[in-house]
Protein backbone atom coordinates (compact mmCIF):
# COMPACT_ATOMS: atom_id res chain seq x y z
CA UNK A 1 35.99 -18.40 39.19
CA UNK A 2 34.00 -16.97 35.89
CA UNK A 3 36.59 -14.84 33.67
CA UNK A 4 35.45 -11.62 33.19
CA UNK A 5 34.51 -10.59 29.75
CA UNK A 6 36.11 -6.84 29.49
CA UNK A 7 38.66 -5.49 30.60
CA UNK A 8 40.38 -2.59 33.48
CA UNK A 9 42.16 0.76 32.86
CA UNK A 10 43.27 1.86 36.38
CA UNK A 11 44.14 5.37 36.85
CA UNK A 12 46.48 6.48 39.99
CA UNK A 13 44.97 9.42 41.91
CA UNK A 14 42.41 10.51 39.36
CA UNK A 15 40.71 13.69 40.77
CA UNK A 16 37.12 14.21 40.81
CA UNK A 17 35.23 17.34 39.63
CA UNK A 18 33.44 17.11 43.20
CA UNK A 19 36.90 17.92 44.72
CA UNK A 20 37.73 14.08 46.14
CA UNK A 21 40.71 12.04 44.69
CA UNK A 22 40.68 8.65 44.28
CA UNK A 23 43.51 6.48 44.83
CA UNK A 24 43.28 4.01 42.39
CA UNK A 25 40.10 4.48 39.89
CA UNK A 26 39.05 1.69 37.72
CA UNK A 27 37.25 2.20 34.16
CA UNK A 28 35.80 -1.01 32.53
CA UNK A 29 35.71 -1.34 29.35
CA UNK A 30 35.20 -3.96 26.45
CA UNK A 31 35.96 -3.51 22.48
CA UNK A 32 34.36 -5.04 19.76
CA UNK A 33 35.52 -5.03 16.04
CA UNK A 34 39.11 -4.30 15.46
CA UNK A 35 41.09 -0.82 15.61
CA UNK A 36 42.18 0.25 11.65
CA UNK A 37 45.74 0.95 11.32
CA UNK A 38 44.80 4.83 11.19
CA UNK A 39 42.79 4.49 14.16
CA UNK A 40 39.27 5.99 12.26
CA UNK A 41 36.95 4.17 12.72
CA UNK A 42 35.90 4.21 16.60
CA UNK A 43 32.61 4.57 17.84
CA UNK A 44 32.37 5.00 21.62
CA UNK A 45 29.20 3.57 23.30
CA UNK A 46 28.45 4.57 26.91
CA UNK A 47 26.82 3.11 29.23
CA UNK A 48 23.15 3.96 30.42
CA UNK A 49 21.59 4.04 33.80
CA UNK A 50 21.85 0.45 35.80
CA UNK A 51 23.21 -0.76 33.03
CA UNK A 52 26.54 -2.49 32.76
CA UNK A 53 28.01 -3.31 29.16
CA UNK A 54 26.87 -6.90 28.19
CA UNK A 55 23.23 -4.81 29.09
CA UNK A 56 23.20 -3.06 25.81
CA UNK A 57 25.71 -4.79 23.26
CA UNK A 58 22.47 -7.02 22.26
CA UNK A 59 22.90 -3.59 19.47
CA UNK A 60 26.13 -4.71 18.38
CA UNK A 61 26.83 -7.34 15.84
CA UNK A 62 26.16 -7.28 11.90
CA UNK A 63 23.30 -5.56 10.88
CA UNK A 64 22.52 -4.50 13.80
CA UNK A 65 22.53 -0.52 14.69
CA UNK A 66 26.19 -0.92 15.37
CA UNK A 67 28.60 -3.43 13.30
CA UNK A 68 31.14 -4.56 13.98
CA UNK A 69 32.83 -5.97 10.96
CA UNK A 70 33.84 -2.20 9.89
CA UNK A 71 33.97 -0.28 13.14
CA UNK A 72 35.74 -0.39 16.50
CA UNK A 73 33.25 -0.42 19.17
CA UNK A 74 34.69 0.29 22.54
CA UNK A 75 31.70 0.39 25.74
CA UNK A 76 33.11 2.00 28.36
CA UNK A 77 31.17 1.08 31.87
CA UNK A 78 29.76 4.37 33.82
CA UNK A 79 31.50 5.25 37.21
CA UNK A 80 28.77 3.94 39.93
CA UNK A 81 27.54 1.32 38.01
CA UNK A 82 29.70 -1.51 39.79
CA UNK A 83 32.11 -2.43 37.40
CA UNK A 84 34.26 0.64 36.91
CA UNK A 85 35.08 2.59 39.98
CA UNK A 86 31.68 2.36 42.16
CA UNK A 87 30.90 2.69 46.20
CA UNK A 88 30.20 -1.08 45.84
CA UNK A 89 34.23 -1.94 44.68
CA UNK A 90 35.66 1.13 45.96
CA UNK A 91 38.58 0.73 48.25
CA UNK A 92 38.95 2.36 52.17
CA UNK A 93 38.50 4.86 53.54
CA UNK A 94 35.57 5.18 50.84
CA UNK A 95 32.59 2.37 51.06
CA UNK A 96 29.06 1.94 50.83
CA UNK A 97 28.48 4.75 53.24
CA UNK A 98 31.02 7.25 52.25
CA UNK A 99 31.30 7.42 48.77
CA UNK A 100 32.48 10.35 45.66
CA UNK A 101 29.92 12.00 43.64
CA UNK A 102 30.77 11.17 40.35
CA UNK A 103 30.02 13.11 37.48
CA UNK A 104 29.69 13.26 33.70
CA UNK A 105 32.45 15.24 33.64
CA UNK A 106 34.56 12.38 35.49
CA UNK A 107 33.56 9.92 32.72
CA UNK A 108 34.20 11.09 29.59
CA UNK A 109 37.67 12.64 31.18
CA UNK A 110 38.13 9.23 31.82
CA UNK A 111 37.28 7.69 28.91
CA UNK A 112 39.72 10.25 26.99
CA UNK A 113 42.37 8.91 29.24
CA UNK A 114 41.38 5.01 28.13
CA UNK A 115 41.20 5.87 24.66
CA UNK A 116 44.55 7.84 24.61
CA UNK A 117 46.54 5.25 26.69
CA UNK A 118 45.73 2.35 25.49
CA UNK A 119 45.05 2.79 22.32
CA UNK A 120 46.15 5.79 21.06
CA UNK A 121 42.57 7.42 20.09
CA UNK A 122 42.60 11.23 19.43
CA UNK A 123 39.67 11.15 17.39
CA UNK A 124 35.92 9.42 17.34
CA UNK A 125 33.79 8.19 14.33
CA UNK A 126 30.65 8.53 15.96
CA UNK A 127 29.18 8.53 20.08
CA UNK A 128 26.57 6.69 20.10
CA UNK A 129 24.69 6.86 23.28
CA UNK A 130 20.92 6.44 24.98
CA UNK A 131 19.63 7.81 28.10
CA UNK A 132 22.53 8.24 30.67
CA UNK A 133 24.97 7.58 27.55
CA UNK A 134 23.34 10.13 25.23
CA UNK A 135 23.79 12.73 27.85
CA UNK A 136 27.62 11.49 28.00
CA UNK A 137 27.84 12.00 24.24
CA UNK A 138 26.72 15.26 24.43
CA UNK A 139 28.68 16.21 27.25
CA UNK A 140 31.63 14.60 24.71
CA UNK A 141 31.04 16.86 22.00
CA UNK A 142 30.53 20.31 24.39
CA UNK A 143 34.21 19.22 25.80
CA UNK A 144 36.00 17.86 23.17
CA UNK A 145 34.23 19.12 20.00
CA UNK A 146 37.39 18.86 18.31
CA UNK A 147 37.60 15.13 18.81
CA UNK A 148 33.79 14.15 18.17
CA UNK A 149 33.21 13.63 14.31
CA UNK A 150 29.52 12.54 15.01
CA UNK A 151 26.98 12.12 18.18
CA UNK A 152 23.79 10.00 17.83
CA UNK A 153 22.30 11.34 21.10
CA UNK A 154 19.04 8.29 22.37
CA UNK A 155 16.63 9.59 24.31
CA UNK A 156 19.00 11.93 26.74
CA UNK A 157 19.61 15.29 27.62
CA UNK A 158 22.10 18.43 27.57
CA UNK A 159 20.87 19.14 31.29
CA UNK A 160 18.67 17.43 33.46
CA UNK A 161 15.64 18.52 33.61
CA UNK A 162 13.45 19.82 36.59
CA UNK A 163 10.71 17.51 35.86
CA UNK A 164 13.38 14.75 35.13
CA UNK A 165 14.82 15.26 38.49
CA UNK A 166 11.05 14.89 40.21
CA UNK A 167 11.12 11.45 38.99
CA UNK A 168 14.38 10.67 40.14
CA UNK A 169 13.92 11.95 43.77
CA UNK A 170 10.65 9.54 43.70
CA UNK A 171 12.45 6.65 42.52
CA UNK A 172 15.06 7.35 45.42
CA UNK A 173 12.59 7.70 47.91
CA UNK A 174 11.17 4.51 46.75
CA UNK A 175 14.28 2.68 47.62
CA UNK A 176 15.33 4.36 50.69
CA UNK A 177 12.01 3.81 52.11
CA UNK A 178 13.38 0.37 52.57
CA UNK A 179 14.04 -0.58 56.70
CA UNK A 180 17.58 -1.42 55.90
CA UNK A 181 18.41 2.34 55.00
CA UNK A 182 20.32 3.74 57.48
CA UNK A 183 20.85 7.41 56.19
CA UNK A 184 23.92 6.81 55.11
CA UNK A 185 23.65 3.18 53.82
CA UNK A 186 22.00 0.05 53.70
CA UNK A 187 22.64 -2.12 56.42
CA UNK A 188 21.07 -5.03 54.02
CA UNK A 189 20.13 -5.52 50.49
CA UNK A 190 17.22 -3.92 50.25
CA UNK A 191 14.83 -6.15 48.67
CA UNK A 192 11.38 -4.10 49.55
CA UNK A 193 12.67 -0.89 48.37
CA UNK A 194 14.27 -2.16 44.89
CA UNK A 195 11.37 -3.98 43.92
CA UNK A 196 9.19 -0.55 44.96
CA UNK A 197 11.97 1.70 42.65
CA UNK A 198 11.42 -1.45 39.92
CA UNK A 199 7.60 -0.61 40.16
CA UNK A 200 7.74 3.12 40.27
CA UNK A 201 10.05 2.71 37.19
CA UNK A 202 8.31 0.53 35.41
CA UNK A 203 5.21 3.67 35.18
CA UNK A 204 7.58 6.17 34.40
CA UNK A 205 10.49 4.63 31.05
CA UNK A 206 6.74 3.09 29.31
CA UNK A 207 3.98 4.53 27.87
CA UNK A 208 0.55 5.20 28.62
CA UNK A 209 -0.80 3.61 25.52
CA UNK A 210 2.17 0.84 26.03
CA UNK A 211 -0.35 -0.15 28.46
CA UNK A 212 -3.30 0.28 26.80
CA UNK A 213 -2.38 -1.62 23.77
CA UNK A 214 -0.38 -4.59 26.38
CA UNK A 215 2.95 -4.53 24.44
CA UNK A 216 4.27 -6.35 27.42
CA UNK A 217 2.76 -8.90 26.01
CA UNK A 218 4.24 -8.59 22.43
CA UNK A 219 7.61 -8.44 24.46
CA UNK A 220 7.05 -12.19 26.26
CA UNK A 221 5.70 -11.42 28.80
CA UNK A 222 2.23 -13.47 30.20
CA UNK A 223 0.54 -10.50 32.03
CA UNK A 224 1.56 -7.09 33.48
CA UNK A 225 2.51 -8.55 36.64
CA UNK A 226 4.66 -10.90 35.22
CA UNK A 227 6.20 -7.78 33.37
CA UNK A 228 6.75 -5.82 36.22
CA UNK A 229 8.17 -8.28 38.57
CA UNK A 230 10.44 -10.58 35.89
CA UNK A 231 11.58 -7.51 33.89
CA UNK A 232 11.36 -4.15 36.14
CA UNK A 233 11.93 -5.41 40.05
CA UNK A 234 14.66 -8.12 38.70
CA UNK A 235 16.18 -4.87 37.08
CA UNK A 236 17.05 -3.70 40.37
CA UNK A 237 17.06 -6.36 42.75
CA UNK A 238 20.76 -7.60 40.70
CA UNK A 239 22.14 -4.28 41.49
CA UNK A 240 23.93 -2.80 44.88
CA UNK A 241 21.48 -0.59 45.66
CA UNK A 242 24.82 1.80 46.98
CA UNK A 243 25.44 1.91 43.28
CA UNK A 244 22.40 2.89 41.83
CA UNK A 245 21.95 5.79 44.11
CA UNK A 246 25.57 7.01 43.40
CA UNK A 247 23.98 7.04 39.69
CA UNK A 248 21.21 8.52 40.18
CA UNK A 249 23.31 11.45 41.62
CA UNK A 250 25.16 11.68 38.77
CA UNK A 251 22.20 11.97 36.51
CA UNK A 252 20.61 14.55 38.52
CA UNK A 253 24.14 16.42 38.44
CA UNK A 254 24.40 16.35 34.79
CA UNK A 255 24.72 19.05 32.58
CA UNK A 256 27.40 19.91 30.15
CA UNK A 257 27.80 23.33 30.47
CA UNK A 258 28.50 22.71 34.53
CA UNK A 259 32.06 22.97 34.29
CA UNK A 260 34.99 25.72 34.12
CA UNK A 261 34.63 25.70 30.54
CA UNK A 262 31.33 27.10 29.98
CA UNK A 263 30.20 28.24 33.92
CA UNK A 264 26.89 27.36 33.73
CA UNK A 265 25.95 28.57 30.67
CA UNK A 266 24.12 25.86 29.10
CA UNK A 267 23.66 28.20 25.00
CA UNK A 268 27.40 28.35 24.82
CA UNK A 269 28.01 24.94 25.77
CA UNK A 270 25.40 23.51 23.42
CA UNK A 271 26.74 25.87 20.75
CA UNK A 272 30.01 24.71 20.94
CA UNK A 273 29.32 20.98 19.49
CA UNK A 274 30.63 21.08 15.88
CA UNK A 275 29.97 17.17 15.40
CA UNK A 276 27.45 16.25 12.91
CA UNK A 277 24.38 14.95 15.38
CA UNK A 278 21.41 13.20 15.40
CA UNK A 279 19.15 13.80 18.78
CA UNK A 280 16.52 11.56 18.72
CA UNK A 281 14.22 11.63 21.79
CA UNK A 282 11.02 9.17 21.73
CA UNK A 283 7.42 10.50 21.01
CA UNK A 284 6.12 9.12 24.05
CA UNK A 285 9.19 9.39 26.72
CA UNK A 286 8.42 10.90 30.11
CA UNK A 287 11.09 12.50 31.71
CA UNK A 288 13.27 12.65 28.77
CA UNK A 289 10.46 14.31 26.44
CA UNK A 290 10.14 15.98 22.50
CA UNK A 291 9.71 19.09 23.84
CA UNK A 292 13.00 19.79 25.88
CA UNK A 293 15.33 17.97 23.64
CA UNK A 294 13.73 20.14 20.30
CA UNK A 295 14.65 23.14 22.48
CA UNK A 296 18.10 21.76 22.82
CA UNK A 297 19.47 21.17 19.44
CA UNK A 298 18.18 24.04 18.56
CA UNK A 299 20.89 25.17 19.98
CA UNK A 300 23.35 22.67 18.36
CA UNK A 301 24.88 24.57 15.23
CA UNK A 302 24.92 21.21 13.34
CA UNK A 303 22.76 18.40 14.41
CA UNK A 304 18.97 17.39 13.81
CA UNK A 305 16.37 16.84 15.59
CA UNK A 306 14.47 13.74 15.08
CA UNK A 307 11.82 12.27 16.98
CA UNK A 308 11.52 8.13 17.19
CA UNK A 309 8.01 7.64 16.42
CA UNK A 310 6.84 5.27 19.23
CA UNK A 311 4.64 4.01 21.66
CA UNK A 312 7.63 1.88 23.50
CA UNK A 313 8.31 5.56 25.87
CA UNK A 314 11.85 5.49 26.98
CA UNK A 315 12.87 2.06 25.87
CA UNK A 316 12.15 3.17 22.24
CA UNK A 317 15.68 4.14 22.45
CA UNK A 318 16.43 0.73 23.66
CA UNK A 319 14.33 -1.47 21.49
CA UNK A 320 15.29 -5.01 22.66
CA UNK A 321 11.76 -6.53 21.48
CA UNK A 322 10.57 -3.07 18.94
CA UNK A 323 12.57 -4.47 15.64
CA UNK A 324 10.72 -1.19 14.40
CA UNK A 325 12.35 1.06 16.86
CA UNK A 326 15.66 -0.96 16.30
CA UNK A 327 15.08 0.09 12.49
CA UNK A 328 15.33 3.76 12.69
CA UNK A 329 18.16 3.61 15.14
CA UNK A 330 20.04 1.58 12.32
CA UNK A 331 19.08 4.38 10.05
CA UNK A 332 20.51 7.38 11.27
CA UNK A 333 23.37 5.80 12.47
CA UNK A 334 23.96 4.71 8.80
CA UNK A 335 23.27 8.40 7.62
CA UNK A 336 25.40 9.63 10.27
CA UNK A 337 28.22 7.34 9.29
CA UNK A 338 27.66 7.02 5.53
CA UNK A 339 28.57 11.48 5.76
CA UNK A 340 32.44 10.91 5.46
């Protein structure tokens, strides 16, 4: 049997902002670096949309946009994404059919509990987070502004936006058109509808002129088909499908000011992150676009707004094969971290 590579927090009866309790939660996590004996320098780094840790630490190592030779890296793995708590691992009388709605809300109350407990955290370095984990950072410094030193906020969002949400109901119709989707569940993998939602995708997280100039190719890949299929269906087809959909939920629930705190009011919420930030959306992403996050930190008493000049859409923010892209994420996370 393979050893995992991180680690479990379990948490007796955690209760859900959705009004469910759950037995016995699970948050997986894995560290990098080591802790300093007064506990400074930790940088939390959720995790983004499908994605499960060993995903996105390609970003960690030294040199790289996060280093760990002076800081603590700790990745906690989202709820729904089938390593922490998820309808895939979830015990009775929950299960692929009748699962919670987690939200953002759930995770970083979670992840306060993990960095509390085990290693007696009260206060981050820096979150550093892209797509689904920039919208946990923010959602970080709106409840906890007091423990949130810095937020480098990827290609994410305050609230989910209208448009944003269009393109997530298409990519779930995509994979619930599959014949093994019961309602409820799927009675089978579903290997027609994943490799739709990896198609669908694929049009919507890259550019236009990614396209038109064939960066695919640039990335290793021998022609767009062989892009689509070996990089955005083989995204999905790995995955529980269960999973993905209780994600997708969550994204289209997230907002930071949805919560007791704030009621709905997303201003005050936005106003009330004191961390120094950096929100960095991509020129050229779709559904999390220029335009909505400018209007957002504009909003944020101190952060800036600074757009990733690229043609890579929504994977500027994750630049596995852009060493340009990769650049400026290095930089402002230096600024942000060199501001002591």
């Amino acid at each position: 049997m393979e050893v995992p590579d991180y680690q479990v927090f379990e948490m007796e009866n955690l209760a859900l902002q959705r009004g469910i309790t759950l037995p016995r939660a699970r948050l997986a996590f894995k560290t990098y670096g080591r802790l300093a004996e007064d506990k400074s320098n930790v940088i939390l780094y959720p995790t983004s949309y499908g994605a499960q840790h060993h995903d996105t630490e390609w970003l960690i190592g030294p040199g790289r946009v996060l280093d760990p030779r002076e800081w603590f890296i700790v990745i906690p793995n989202m709820f729904g994404n089938g390593l922490s708590s998820s309808p895939s691992n979830l015990e009775p009388p929950f299960g692929t059919d009748r699962f919670p709605a987690f939200t953002h809300w759930d995770n970083i109350h979670a992840q306060r509990r993990l960095l509390d407990e085990v290693f007696g955290v009260e206060h981050l370095a820096l979150i550093y987070g892209w797509s689904m984990g920039a919208q946990q950072a923010l959602h970080w410094g709106a409840i906890f502004p007091d423990q949130v030193a810095r937020i480098c906020a990827v290609c994410g969002s305050a609230r989910t936006s209208i448009h944003n949400k269009v393109f997530l109901q298409g990519v779930r119709a995509a994979v619930t058109g599959d014949p093994s989707w019961q309602g409820d569940h799927f009675s089978a993998h579903p290997m027609r509808g994943l490799r739709a939602m990896g198609r669908v995708y694929a049009g919507w997280a890259m550019s236009q002129a990614f396209y038109r100039e064939r960066l695919y190719e640039q990335a290793g890949f021998t022609s767009l088909e062989d892009f689509i299929v070996r990089s955005w269906e083989a995204n999905f087809i790995r995955r529980d499908a269960h999973d993905l959909l209780a994600s997708l939920e969550t994204w289209m629930a997230s907002d930071i000011s949805d919560n007791p705190l704030f009621d709905g009011d997303l201003p005050r919420a936005l106003g009330a992150i004191t961390a120094r930030s950096i929100v960095m959306p991509s020129r050229t992403d779709l559904y999390f676009t220029p335009e909505d996050s400018e209007a957002e930190t504009a909003m944020m008493p101190n952060a800036e707004f600074r757009v990733i000049e690229s043609i890579w859409g929504h994977r500027a923010g994750n630049p596995t094969a852009s060493p340009a892209d990769e650049a400026t994420l290095r930089m402002a996370v230096a600024e942000l971290l060199d501001q002591r």
